[in-house]
Protein backbone atom coordinates (compact mmCIF):
# COMPACT_ATOMS: atom_id res chain seq x y z
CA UNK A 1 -52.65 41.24 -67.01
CA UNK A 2 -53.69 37.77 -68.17
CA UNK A 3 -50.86 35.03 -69.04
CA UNK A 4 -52.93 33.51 -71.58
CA UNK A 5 -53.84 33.83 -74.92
CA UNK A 6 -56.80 33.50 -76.91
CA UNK A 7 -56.74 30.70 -79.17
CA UNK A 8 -56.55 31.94 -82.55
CA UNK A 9 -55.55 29.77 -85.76
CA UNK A 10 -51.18 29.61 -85.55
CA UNK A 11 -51.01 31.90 -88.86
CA UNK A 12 -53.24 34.37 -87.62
CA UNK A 13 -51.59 34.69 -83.98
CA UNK A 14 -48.29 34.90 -85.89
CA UNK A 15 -49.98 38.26 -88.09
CA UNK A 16 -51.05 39.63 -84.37
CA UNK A 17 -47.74 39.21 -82.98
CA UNK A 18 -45.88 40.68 -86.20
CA UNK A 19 -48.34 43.25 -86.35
CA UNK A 20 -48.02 44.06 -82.68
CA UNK A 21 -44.27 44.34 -82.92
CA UNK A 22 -44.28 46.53 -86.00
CA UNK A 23 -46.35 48.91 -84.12
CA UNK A 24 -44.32 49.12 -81.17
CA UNK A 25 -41.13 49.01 -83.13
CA UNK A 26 -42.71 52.45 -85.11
CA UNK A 27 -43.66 54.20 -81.81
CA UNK A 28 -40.70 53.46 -79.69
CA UNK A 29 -39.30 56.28 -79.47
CA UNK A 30 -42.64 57.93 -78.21
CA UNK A 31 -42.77 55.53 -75.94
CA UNK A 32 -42.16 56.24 -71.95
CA UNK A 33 -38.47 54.97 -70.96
CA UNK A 34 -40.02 52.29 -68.43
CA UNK A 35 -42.84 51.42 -70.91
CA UNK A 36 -40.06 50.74 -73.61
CA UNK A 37 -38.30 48.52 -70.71
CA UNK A 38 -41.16 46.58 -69.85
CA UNK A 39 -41.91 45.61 -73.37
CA UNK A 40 -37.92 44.68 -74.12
CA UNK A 41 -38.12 42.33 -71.50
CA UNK A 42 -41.48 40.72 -72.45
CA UNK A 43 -39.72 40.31 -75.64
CA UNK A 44 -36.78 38.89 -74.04
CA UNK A 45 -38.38 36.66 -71.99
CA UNK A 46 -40.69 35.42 -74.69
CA UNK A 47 -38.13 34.76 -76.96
CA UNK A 48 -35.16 34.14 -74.86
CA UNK A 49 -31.91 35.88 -73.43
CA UNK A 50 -30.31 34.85 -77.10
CA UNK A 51 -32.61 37.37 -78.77
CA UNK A 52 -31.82 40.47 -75.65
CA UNK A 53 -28.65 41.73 -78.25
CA UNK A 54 -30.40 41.37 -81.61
CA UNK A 55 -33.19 43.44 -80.59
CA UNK A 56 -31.81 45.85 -78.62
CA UNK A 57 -29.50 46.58 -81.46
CA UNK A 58 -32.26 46.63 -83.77
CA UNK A 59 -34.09 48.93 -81.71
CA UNK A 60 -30.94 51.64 -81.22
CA UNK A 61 -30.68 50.98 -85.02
CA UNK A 62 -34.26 52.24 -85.91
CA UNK A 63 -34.54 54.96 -83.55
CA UNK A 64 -33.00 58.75 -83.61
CA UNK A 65 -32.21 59.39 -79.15
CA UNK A 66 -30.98 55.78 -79.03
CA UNK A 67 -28.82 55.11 -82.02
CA UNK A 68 -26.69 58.30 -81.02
CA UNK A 69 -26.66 57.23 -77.56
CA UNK A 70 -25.20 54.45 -78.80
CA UNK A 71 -22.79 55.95 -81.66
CA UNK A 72 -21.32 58.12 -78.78
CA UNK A 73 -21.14 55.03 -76.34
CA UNK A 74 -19.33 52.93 -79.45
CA UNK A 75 -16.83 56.51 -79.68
CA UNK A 76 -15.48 56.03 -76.12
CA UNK A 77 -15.26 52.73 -75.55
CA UNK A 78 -12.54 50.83 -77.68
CA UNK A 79 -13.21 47.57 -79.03
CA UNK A 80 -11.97 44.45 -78.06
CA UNK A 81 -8.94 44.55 -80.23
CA UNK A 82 -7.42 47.41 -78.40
CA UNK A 83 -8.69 50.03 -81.12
């Protein structure tokens, strides 16, 4: 896979990359568990380790087997309060 991208004008690489992600985002759960890993960490590294939380929340958020995943995970463990 190449490391490079085409050179396309900033607003229009900024549509492809939206658009990309919106399409991903909508299939996700479709997608095959080391597929869905692969692209997190692309993301991750693209973006940075400050953005590995936000979108792995927002992905558990917008997706059916993963939000009650973590719902039952959030059930267990108590929070750092003591609750």
């Amino acid at each position: 896979m190449a490391d490079t991208l085409p050179e396309l004008a900033p607003e229009t690489r900024e549509r492809v990359f939206r658009t990309l992600g919106e399409g991903v985002a909508r299939i996700w759960s479709g997608l095959p568990q080391a597929i869905q890993q692969e692209l997190f960490e692309a993301a991750v590294r693209s973006e940075g380790e400050g953005m590995r939380q936000p979108i792995a929340v927002f992905l558990h958020d917008q997706h059916d087997r993963t939000k009650s995943a973590l719902q039952s995970r959030v059930l267990t463990e108590p929070d750092s309060k003591g609750g």
